[in-house]
Protein backbone atom coordinates (compact mmCIF):
# COMPACT_ATOMS: atom_id res chain seq x y z
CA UNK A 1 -24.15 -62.05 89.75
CA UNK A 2 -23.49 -58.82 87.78
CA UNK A 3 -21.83 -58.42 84.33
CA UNK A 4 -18.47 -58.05 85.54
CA UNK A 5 -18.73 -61.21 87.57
CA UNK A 6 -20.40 -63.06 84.93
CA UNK A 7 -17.90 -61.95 81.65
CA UNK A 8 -14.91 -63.12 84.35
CA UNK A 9 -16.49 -66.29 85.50
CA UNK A 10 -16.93 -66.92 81.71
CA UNK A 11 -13.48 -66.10 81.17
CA UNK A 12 -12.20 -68.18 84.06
CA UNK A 13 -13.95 -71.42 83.27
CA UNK A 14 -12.77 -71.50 79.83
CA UNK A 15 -9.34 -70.99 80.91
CA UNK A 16 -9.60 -73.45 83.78
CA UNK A 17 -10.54 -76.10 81.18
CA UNK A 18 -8.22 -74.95 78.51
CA UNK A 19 -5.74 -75.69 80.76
CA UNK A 20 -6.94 -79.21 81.04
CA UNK A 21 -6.48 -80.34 77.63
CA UNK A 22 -3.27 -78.20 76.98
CA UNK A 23 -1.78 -79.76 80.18
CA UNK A 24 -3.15 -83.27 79.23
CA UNK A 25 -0.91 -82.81 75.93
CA UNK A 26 1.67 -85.64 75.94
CA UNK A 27 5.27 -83.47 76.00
CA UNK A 28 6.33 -85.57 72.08
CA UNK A 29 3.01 -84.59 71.05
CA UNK A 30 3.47 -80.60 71.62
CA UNK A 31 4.76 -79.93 68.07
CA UNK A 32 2.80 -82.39 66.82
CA UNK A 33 0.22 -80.67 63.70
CA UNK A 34 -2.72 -82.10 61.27
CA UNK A 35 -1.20 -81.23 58.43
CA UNK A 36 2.42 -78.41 57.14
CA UNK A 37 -0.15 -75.41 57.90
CA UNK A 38 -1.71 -75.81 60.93
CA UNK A 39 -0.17 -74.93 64.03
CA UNK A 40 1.66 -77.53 66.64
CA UNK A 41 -0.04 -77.84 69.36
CA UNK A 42 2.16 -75.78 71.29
CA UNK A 43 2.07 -72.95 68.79
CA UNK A 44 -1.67 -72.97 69.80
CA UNK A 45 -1.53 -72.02 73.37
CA UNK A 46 0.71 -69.69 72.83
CA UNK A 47 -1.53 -68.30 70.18
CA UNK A 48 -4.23 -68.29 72.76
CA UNK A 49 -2.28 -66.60 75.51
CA UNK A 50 -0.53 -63.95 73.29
CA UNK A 51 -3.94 -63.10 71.96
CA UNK A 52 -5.60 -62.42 75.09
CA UNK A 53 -2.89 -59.43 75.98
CA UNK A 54 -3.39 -58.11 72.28
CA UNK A 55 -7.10 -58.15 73.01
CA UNK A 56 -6.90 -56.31 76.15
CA UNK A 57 -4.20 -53.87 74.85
CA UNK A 58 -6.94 -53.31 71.91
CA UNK A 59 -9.59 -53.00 74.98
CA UNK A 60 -7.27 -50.18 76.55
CA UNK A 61 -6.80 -48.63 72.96
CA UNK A 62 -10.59 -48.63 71.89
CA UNK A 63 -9.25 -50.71 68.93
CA UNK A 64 -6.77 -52.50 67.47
CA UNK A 65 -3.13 -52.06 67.67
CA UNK A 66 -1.06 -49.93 65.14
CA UNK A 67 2.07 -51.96 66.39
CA UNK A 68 2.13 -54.66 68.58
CA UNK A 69 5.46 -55.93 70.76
CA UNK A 70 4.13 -59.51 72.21
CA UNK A 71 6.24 -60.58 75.23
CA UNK A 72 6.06 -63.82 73.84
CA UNK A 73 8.20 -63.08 70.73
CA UNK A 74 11.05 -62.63 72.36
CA UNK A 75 10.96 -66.68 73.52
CA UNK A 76 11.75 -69.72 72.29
CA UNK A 77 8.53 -72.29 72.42
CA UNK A 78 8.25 -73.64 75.91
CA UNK A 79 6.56 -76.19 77.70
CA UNK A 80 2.82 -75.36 78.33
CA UNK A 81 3.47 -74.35 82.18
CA UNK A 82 6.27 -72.33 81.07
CA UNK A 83 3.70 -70.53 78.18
CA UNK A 84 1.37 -70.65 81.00
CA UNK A 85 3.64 -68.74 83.79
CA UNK A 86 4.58 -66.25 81.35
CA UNK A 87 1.08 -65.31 80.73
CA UNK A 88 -0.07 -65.28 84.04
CA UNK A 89 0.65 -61.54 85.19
CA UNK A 90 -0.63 -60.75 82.20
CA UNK A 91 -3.84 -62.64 82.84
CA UNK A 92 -3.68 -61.31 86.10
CA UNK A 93 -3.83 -57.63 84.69
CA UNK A 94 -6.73 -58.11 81.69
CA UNK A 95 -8.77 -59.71 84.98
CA UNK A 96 -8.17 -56.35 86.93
CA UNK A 97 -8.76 -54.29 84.45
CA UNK A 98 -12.35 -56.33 83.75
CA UNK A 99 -13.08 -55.54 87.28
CA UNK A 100 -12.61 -51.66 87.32
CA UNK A 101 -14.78 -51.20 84.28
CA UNK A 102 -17.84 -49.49 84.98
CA UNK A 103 -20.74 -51.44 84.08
CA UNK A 104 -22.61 -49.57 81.86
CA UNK A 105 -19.04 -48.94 80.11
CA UNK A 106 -19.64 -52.80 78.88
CA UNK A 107 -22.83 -51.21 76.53
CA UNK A 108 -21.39 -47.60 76.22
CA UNK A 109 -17.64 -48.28 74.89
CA UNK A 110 -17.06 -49.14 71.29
CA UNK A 111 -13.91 -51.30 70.24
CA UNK A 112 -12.93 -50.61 66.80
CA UNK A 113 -11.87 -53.21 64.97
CA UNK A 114 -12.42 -52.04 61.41
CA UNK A 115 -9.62 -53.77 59.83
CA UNK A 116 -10.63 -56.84 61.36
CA UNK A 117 -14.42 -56.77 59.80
CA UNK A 118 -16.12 -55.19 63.09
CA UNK A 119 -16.78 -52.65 65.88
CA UNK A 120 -18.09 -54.05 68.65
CA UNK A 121 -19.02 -52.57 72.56
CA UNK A 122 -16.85 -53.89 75.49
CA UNK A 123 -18.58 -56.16 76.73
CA UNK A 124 -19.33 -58.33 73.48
CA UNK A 125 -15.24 -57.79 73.08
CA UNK A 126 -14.84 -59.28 76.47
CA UNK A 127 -16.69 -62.53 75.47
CA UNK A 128 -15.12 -62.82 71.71
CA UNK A 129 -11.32 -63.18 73.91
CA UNK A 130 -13.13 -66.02 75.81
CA UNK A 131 -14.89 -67.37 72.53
CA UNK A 132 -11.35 -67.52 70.56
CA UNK A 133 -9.90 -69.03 73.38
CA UNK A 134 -13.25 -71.74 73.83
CA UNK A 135 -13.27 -71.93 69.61
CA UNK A 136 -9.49 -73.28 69.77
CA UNK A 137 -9.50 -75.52 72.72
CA UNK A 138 -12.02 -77.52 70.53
CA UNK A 139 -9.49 -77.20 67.95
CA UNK A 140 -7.07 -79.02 70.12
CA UNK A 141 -9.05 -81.77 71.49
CA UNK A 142 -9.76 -82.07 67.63
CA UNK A 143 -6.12 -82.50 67.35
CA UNK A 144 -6.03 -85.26 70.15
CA UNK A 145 -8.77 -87.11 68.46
CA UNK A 146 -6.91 -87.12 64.78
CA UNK A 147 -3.61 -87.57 66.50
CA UNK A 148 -5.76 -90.90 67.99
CA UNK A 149 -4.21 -89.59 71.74
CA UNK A 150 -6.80 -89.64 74.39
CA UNK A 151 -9.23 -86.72 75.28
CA UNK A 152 -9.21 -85.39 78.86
CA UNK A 153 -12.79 -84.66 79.96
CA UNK A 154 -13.47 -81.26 80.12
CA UNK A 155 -17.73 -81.24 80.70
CA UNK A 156 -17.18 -81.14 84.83
């Protein structure tokens, strides 16, 4: 495998088992939260989803976003395959962009991130969207296990 095939199979599995737990949610459980400042569960996958188009916006832009319009905001809260469908052509589009990079671009390009603490070259960009996504999934089944709800098993 090359780097473009790895960083999307990397990207794909962690989706394919986010979608596990998110769909595994019981539907009275969606806005259910830990505590008044955490997110609902619901609130999280959308997080995820609308923070994987910033991310490749800030790809496209060599850094982060002056202004960002997320096609989410104009939404109410769905249900996760709802969330789900209206991410998927944008999925669909951070993929294809992944897979006209030139390789060495994945070393060569810089993404500045300044105000965020860092500048950091494509390709470790590429696998902080999939660690963000992998970081709250576990955040979630965390959020099963306190809510006492079962866990779906993810380890495949």
């Amino acid at each position: 495998m090359n780097s473009t095939e790895l960083i999307i199979l990397n990207l794909e599995e962690i989706r394919r088992r986010s979608i596990k737990v998110w769909t595994s949610i019981p539907a009275d459980y969606l806005e259910w939260r830990p505590d008044e400042s955490a997110m609902t569960c619901l609130e999280m996958v959308r997080h995820v989803l609308d923070s994987e188009h910033y991310y490749h916006l800030a790809v496209l832009n060599r850094g982060s976003l002056g202004q960002y319009d997320s096609p989410f905001d104009s939404q109410p809260l769905m249900s996760v395959e709802q969330e789900l469908a209206i991410a998927e052509p944008l999925r669909a589009s951070f993929i294809d962009m992944i897979k006209s990079v030139n390789p060495q671009d994945f070393t060569d390009t810089l993404i500045d991130r300044s105000d965020a603490g860092y500048i950091r070259n494509l390709g470790d960009m590429l696998l902080r969207v999939g660690y963000h996504e992998a970081i709250h999934t576990g955040q979630l089944l965390d959020y099963l296990r306190t809510a006492g709800l079962t866990r779906v098993k993810i380890w495949d």
